[in-house]
PDB file of N, CA and C in Angstrom:
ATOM      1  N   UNK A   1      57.199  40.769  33.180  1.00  0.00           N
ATOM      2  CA  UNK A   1      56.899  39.741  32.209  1.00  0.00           C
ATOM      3  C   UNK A   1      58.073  38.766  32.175  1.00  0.00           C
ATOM      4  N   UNK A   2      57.696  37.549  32.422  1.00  0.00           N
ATOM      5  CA  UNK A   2      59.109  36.856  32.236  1.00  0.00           C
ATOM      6  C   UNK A   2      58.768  35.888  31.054  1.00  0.00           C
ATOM      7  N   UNK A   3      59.806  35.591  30.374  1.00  0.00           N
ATOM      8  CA  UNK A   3      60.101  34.933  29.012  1.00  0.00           C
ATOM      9  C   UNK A   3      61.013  33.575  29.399  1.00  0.00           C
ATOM     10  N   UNK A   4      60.226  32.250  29.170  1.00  0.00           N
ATOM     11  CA  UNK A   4      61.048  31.236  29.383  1.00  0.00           C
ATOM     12  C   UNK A   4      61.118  30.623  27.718  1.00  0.00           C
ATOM     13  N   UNK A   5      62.378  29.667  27.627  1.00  0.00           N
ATOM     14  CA  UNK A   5      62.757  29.433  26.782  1.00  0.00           C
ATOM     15  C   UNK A   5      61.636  28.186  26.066  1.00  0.00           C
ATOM     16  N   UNK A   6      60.923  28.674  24.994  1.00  0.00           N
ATOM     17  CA  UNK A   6      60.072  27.995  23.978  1.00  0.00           C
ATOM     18  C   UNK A   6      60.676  26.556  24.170  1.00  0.00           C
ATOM     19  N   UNK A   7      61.995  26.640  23.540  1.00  0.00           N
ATOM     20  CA  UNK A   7      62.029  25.465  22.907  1.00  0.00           C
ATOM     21  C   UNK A   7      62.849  24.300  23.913  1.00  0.00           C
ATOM     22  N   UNK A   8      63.038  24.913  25.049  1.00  0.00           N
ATOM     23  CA  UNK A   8      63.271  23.996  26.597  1.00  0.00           C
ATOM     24  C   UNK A   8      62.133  23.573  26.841  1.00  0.00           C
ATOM     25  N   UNK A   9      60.612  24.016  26.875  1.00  0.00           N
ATOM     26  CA  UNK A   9      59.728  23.538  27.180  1.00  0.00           C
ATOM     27  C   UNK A   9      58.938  23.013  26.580  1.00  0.00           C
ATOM     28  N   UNK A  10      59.167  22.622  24.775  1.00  0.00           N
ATOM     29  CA  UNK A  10      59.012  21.668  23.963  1.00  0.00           C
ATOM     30  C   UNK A  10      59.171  20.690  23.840  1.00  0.00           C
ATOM     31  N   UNK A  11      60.890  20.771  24.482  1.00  0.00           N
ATOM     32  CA  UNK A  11      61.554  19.791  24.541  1.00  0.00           C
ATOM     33  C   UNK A  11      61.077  18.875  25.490  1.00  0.00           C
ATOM     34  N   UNK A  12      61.439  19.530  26.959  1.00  0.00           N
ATOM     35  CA  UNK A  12      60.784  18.973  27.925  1.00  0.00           C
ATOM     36  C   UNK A  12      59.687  18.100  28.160  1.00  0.00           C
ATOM     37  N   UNK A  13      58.754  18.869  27.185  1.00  0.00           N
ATOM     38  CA  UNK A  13      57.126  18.021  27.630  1.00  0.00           C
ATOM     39  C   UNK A  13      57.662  16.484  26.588  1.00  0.00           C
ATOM     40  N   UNK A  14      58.812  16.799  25.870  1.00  0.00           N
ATOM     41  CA  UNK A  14      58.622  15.148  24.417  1.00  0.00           C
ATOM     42  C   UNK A  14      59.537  14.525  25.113  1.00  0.00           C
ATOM     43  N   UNK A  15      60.291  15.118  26.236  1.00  0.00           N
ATOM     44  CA  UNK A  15      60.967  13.827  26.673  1.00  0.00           C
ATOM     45  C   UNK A  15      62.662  14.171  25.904  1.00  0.00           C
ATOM     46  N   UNK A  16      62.834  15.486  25.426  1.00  0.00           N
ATOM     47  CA  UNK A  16      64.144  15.510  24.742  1.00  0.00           C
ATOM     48  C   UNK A  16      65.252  15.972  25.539  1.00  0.00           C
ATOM     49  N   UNK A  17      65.389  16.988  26.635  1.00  0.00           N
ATOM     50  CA  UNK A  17      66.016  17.666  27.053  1.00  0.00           C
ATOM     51  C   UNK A  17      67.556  16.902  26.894  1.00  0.00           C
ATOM     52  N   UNK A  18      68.039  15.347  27.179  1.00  0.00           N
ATOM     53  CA  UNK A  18      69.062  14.715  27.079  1.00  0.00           C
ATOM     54  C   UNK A  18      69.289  14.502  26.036  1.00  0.00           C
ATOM     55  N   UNK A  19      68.979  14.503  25.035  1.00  0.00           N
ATOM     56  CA  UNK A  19      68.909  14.011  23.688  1.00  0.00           C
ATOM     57  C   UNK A  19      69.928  15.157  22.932  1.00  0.00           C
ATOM     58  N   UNK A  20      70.659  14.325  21.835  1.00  0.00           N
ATOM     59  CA  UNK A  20      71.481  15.226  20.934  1.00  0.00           C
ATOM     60  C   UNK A  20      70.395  16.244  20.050  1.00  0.00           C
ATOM     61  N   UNK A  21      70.935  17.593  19.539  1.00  0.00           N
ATOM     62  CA  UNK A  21      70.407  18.485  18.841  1.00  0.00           C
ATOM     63  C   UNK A  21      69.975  17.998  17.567  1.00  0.00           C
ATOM     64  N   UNK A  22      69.685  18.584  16.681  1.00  0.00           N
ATOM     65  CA  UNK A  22      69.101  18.352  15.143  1.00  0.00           C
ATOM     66  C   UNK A  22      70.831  18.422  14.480  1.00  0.00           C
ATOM     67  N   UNK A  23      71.601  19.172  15.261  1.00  0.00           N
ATOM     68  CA  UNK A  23      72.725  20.108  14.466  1.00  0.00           C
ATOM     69  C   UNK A  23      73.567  18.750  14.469  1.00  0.00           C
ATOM     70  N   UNK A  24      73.426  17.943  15.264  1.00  0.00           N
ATOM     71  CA  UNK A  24      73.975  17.038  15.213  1.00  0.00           C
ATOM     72  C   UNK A  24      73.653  15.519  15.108  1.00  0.00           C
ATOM     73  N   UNK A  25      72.443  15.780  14.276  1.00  0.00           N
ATOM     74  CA  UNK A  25      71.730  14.266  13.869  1.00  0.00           C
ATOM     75  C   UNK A  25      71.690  14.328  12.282  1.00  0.00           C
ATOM     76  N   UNK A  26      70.969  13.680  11.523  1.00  0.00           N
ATOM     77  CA  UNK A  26      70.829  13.693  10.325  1.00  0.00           C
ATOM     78  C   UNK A  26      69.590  14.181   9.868  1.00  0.00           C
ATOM     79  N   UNK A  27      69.183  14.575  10.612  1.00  0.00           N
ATOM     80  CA  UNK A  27      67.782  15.548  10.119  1.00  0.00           C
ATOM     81  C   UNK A  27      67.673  15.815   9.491  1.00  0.00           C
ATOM     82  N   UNK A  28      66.880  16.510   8.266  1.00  0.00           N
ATOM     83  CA  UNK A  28      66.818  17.727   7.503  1.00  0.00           C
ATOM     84  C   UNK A  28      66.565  18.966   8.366  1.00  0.00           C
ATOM     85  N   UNK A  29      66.554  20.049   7.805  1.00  0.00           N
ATOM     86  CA  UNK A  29      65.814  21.155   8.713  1.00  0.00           C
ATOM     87  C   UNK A  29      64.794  21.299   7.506  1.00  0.00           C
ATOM     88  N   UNK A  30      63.653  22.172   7.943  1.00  0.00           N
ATOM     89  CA  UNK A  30      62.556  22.729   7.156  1.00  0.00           C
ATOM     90  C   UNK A  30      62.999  23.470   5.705  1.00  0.00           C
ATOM     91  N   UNK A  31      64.118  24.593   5.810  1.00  0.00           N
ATOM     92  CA  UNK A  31      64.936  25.250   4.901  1.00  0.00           C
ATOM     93  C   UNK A  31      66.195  25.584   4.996  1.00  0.00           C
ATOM     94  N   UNK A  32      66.873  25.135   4.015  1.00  0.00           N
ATOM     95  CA  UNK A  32      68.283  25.161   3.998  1.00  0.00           C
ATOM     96  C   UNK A  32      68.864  26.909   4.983  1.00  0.00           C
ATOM     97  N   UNK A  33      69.647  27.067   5.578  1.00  0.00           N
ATOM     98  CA  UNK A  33      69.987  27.197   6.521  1.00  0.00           C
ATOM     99  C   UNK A  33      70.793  28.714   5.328  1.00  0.00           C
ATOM    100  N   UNK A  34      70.589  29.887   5.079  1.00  0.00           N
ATOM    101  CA  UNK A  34      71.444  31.479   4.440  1.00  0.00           C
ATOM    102  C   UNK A  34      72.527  31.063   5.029  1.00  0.00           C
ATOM    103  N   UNK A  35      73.399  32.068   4.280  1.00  0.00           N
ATOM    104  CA  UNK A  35      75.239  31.908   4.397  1.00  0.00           C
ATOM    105  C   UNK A  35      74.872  33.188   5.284  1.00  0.00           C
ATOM    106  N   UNK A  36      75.558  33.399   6.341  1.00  0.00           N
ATOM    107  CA  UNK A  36      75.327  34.334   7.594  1.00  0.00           C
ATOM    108  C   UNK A  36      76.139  35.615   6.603  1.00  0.00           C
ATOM    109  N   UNK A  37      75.659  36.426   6.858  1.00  0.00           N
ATOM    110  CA  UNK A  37      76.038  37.951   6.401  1.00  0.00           C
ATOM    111  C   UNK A  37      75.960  38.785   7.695  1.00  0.00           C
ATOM    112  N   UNK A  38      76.315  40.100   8.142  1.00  0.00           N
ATOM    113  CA  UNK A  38      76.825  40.937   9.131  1.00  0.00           C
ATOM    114  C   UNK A  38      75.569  41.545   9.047  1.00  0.00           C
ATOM    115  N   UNK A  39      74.985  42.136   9.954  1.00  0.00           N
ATOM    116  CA  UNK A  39      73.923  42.977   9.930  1.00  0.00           C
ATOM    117  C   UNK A  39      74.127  44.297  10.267  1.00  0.00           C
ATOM    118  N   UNK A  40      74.245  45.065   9.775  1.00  0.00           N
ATOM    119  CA  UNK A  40      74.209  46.623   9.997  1.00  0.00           C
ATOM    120  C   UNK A  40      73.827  47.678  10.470  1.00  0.00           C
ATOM    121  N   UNK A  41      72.239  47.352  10.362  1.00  0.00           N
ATOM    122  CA  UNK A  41      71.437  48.599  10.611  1.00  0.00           C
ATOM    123  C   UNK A  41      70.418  47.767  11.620  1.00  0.00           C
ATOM    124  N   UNK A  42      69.533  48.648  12.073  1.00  0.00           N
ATOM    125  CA  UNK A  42      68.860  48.275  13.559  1.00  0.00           C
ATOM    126  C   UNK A  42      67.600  47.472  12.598  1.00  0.00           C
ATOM    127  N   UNK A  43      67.473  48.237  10.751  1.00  0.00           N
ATOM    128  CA  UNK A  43      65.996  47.549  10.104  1.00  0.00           C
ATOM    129  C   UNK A  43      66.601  45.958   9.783  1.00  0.00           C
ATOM    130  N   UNK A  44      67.669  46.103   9.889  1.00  0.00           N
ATOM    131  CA  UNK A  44      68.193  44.533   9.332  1.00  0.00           C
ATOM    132  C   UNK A  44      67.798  43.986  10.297  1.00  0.00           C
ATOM    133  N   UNK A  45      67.805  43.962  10.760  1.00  0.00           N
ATOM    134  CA  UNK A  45      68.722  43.393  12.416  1.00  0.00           C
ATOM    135  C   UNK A  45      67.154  42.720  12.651  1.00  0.00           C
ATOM    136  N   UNK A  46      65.886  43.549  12.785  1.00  0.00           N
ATOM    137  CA  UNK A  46      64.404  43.240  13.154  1.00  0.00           C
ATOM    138  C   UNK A  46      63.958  42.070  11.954  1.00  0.00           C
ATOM    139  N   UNK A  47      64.312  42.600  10.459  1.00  0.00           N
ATOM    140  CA  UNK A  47      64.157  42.379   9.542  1.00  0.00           C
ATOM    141  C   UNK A  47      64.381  40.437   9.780  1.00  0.00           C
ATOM    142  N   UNK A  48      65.726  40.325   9.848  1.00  0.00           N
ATOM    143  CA  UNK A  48      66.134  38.956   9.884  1.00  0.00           C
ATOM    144  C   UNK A  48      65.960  38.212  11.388  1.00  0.00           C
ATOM    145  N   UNK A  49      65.020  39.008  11.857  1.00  0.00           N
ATOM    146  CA  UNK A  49      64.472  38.234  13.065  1.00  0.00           C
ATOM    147  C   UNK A  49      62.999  38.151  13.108  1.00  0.00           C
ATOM    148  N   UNK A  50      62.420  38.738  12.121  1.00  0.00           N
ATOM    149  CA  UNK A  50      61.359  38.561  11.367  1.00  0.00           C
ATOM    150  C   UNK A  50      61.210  37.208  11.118  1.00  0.00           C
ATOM    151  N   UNK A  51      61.992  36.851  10.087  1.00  0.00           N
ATOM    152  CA  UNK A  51      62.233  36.652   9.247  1.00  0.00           C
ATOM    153  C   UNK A  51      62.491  35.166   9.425  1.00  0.00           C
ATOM    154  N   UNK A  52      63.428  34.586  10.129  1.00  0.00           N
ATOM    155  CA  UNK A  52      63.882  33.617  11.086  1.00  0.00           C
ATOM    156  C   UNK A  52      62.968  32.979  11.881  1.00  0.00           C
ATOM    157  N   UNK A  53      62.525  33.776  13.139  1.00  0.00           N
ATOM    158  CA  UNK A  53      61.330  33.036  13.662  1.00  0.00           C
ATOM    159  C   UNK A  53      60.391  32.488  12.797  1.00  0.00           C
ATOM    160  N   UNK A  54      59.850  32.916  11.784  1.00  0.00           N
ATOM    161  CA  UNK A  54      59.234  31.895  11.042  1.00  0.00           C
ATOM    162  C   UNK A  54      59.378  30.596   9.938  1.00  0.00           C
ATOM    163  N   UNK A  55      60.543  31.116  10.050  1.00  0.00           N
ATOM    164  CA  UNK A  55      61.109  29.929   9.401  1.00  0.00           C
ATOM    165  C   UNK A  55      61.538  28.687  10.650  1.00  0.00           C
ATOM    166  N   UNK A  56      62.044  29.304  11.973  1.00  0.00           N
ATOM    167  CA  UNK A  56      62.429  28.267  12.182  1.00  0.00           C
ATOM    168  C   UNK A  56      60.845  27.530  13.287  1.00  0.00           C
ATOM    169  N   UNK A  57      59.563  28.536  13.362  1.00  0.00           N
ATOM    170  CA  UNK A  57      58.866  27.803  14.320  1.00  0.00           C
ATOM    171  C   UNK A  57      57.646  28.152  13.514  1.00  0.00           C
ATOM    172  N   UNK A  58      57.703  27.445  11.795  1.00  0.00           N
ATOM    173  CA  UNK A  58      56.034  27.180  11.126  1.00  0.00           C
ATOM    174  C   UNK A  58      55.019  27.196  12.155  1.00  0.00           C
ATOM    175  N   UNK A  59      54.892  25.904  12.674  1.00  0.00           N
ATOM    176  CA  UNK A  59      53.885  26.008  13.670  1.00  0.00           C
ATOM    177  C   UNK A  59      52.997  27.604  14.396  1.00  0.00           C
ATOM    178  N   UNK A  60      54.099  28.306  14.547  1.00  0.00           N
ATOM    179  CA  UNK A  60      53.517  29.671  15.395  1.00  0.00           C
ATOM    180  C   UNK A  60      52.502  30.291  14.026  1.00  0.00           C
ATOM    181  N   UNK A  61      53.064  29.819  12.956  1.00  0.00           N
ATOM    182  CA  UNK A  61      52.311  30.961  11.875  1.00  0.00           C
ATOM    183  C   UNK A  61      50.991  30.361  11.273  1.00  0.00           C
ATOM    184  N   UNK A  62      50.164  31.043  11.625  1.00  0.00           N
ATOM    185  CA  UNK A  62      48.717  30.786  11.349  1.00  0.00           C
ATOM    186  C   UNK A  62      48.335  30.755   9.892  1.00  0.00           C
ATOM    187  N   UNK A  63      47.260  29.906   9.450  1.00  0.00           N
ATOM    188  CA  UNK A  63      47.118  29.765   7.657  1.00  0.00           C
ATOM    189  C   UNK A  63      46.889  31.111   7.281  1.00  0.00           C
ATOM    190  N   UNK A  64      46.543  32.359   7.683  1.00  0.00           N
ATOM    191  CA  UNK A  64      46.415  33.741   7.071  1.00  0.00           C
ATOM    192  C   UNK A  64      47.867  34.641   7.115  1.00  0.00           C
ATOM    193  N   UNK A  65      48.864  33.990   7.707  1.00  0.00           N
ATOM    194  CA  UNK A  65      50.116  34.646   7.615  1.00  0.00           C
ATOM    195  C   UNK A  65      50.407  34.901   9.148  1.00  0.00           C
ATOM    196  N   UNK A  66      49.607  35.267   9.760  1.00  0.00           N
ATOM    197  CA  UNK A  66      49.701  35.993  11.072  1.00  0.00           C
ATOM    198  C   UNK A  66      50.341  35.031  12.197  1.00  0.00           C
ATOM    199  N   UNK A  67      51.148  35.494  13.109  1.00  0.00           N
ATOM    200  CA  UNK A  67      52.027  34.882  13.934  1.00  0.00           C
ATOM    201  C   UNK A  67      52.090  36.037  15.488  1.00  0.00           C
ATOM    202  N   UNK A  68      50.911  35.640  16.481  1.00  0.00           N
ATOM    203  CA  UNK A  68      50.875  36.314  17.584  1.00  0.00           C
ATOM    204  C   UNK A  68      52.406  35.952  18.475  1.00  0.00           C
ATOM    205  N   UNK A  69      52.715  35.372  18.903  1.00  0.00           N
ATOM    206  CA  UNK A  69      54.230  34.471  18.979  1.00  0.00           C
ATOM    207  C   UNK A  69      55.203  35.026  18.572  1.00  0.00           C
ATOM    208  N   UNK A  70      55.404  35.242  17.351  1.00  0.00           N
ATOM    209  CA  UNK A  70      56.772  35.705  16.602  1.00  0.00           C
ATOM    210  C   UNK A  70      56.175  37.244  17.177  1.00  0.00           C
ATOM    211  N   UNK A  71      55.239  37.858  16.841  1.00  0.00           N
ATOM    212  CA  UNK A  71      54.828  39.090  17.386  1.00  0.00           C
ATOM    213  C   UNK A  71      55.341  39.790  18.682  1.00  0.00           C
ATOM    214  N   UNK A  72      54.952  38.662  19.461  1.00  0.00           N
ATOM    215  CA  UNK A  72      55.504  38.716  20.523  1.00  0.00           C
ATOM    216  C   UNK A  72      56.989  38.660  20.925  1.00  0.00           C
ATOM    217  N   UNK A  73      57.633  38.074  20.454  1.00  0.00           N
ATOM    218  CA  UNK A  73      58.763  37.826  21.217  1.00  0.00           C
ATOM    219  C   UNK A  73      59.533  39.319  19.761  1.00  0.00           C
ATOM    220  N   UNK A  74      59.366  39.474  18.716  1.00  0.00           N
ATOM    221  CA  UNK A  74      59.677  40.724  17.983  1.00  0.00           C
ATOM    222  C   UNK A  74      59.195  42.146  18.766  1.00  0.00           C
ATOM    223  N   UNK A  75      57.949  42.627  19.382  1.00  0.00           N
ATOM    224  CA  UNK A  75      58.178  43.331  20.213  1.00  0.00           C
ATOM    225  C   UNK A  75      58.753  43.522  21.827  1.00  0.00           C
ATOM    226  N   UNK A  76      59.203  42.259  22.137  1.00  0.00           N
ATOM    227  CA  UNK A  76      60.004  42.037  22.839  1.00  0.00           C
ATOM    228  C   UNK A  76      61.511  42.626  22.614  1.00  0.00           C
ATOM    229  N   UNK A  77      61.856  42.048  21.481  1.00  0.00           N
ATOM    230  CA  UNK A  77      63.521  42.694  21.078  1.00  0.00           C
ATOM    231  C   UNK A  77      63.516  44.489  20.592  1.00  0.00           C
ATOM    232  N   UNK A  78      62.684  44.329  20.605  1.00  0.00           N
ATOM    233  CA  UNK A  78      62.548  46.286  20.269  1.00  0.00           C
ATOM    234  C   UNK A  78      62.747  46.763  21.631  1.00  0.00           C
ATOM    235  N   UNK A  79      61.807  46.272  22.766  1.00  0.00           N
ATOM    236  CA  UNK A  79      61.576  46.928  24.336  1.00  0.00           C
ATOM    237  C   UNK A  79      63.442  46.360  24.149  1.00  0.00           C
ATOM    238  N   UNK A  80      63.539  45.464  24.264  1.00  0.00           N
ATOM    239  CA  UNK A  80      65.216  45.476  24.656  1.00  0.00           C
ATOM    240  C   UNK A  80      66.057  46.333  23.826  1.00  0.00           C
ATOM    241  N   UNK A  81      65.846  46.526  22.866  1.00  0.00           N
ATOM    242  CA  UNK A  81      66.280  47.570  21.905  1.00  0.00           C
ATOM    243  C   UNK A  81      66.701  48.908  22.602  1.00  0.00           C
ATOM    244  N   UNK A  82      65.949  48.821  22.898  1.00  0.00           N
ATOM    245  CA  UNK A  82      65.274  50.679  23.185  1.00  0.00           C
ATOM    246  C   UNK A  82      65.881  50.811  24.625  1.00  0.00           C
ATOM    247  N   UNK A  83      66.318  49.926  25.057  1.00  0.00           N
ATOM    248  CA  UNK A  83      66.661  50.247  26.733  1.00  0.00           C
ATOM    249  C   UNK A  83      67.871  50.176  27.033  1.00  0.00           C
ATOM    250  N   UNK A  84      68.501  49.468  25.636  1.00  0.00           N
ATOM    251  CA  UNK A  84      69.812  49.429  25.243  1.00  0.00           C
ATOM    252  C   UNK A  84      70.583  50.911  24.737  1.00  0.00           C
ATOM    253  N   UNK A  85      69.730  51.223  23.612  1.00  0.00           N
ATOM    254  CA  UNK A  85      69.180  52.404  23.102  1.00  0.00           C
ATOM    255  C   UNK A  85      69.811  53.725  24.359  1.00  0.00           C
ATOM    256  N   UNK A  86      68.651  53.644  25.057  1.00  0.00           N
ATOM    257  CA  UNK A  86      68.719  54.855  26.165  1.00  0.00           C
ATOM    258  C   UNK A  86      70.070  54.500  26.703  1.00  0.00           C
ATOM    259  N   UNK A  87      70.398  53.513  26.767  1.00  0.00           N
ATOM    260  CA  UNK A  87      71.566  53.560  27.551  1.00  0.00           C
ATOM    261  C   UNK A  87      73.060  53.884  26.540  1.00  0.00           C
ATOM    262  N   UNK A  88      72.952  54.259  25.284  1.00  0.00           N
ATOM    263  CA  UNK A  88      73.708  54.380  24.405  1.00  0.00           C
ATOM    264  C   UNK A  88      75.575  53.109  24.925  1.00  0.00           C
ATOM    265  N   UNK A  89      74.492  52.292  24.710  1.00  0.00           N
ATOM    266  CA  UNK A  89      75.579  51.094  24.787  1.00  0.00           C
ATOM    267  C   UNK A  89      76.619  51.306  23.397  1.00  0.00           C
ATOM    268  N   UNK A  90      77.384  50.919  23.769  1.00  0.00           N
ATOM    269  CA  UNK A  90      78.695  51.054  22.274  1.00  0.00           C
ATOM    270  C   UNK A  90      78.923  49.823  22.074  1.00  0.00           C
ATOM    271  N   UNK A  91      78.614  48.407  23.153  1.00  0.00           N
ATOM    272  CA  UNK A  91      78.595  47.208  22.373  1.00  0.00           C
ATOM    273  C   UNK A  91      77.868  46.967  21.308  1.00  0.00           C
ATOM    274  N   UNK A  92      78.183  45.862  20.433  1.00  0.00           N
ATOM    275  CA  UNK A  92      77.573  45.170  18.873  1.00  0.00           C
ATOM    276  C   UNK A  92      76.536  44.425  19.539  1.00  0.00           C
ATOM    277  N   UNK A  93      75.482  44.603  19.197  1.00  0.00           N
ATOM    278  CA  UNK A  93      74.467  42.762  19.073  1.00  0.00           C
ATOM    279  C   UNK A  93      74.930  41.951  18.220  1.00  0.00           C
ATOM    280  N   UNK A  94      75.532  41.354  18.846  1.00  0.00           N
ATOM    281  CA  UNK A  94      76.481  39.828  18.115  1.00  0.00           C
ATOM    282  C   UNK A  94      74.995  38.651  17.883  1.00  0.00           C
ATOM    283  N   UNK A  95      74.725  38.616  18.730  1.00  0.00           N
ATOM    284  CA  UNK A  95      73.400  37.507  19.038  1.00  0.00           C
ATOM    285  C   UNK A  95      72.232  37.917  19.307  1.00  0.00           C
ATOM    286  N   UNK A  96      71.380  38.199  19.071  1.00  0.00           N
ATOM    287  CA  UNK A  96      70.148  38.546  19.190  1.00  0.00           C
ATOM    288  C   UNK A  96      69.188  37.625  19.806  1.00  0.00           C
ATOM    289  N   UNK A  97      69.487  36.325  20.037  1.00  0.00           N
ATOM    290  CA  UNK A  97      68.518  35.364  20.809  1.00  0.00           C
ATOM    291  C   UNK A  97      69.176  35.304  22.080  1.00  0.00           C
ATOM    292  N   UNK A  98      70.408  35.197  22.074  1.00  0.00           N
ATOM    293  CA  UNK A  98      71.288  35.277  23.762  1.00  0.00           C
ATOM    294  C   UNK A  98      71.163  36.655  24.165  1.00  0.00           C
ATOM    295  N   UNK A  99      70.519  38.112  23.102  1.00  0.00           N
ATOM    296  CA  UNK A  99      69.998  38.906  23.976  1.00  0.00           C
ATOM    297  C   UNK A  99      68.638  38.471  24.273  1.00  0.00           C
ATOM    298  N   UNK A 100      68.028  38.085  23.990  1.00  0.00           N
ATOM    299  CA  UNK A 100      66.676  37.956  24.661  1.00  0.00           C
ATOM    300  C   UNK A 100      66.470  36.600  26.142  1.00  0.00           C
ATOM    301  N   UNK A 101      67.571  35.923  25.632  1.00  0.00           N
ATOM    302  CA  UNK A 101      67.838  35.070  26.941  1.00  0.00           C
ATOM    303  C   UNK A 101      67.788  35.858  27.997  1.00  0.00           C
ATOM    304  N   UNK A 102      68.873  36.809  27.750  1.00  0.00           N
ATOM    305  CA  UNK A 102      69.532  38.031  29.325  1.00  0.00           C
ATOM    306  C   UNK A 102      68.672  38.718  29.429  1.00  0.00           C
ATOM    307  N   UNK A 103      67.703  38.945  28.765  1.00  0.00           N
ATOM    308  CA  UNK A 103      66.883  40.297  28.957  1.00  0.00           C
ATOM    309  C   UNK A 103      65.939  39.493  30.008  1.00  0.00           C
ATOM    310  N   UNK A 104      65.351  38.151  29.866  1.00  0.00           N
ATOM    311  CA  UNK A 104      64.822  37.614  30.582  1.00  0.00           C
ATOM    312  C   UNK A 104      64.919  37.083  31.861  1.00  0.00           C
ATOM    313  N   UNK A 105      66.438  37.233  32.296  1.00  0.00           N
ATOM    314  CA  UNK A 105      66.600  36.943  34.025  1.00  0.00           C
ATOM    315  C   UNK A 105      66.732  38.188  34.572  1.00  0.00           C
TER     316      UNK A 105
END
């Protein structure tokens, strides 16, 4: 299964790829942006990636709540989870989207 990056190929089709970020325009974003806290446990960790994807890609979430998309790419980080898991890695998940980048090449 390969996983290419959503929002490269958003970009792409509008013509943005050269273009400065949001982070650095005057945008608003959709919702003010949590004060980052440490995550602890493996339920956090899913929890605020839950949690996130829908905040940051409305669009994926359907008027009944449901989000096949966020679904997806959330049982995605579990399979990476778990293989991490077996391998009783002793590194931190610092980033959780730059793991799913790597998991994908």
């Amino acid at each position: 299964m390969k996983f290419v990056s959503l929002k490269t190929q958003r970009n792409h089709r509008r013509g943005k790829l050269n273009k400065p970020s949001r982070a650095t325009t005057s945008e608003p974003f959709a919702k003010p942006m949590a004060i980052f806290h440490q995550i602890h446990t493996y339920t956090e960790l899913r929890q605020k990636i839950h949690d996130d994807l829908r905040v940051q890609h409305p669009e994926w979430v359907q008027p009944d709540g449901k989000s096949p998309m966020c679904d997806s790419y959330e049982a995605r980080l579990v399979e990476l989870l778990t293989t991490l898991k077996r391998r009783e890695s002793i590194q931190p998940i610092i980033d959780p989207h730059r793991l799913l980048e790597q998991g994908a090449n």
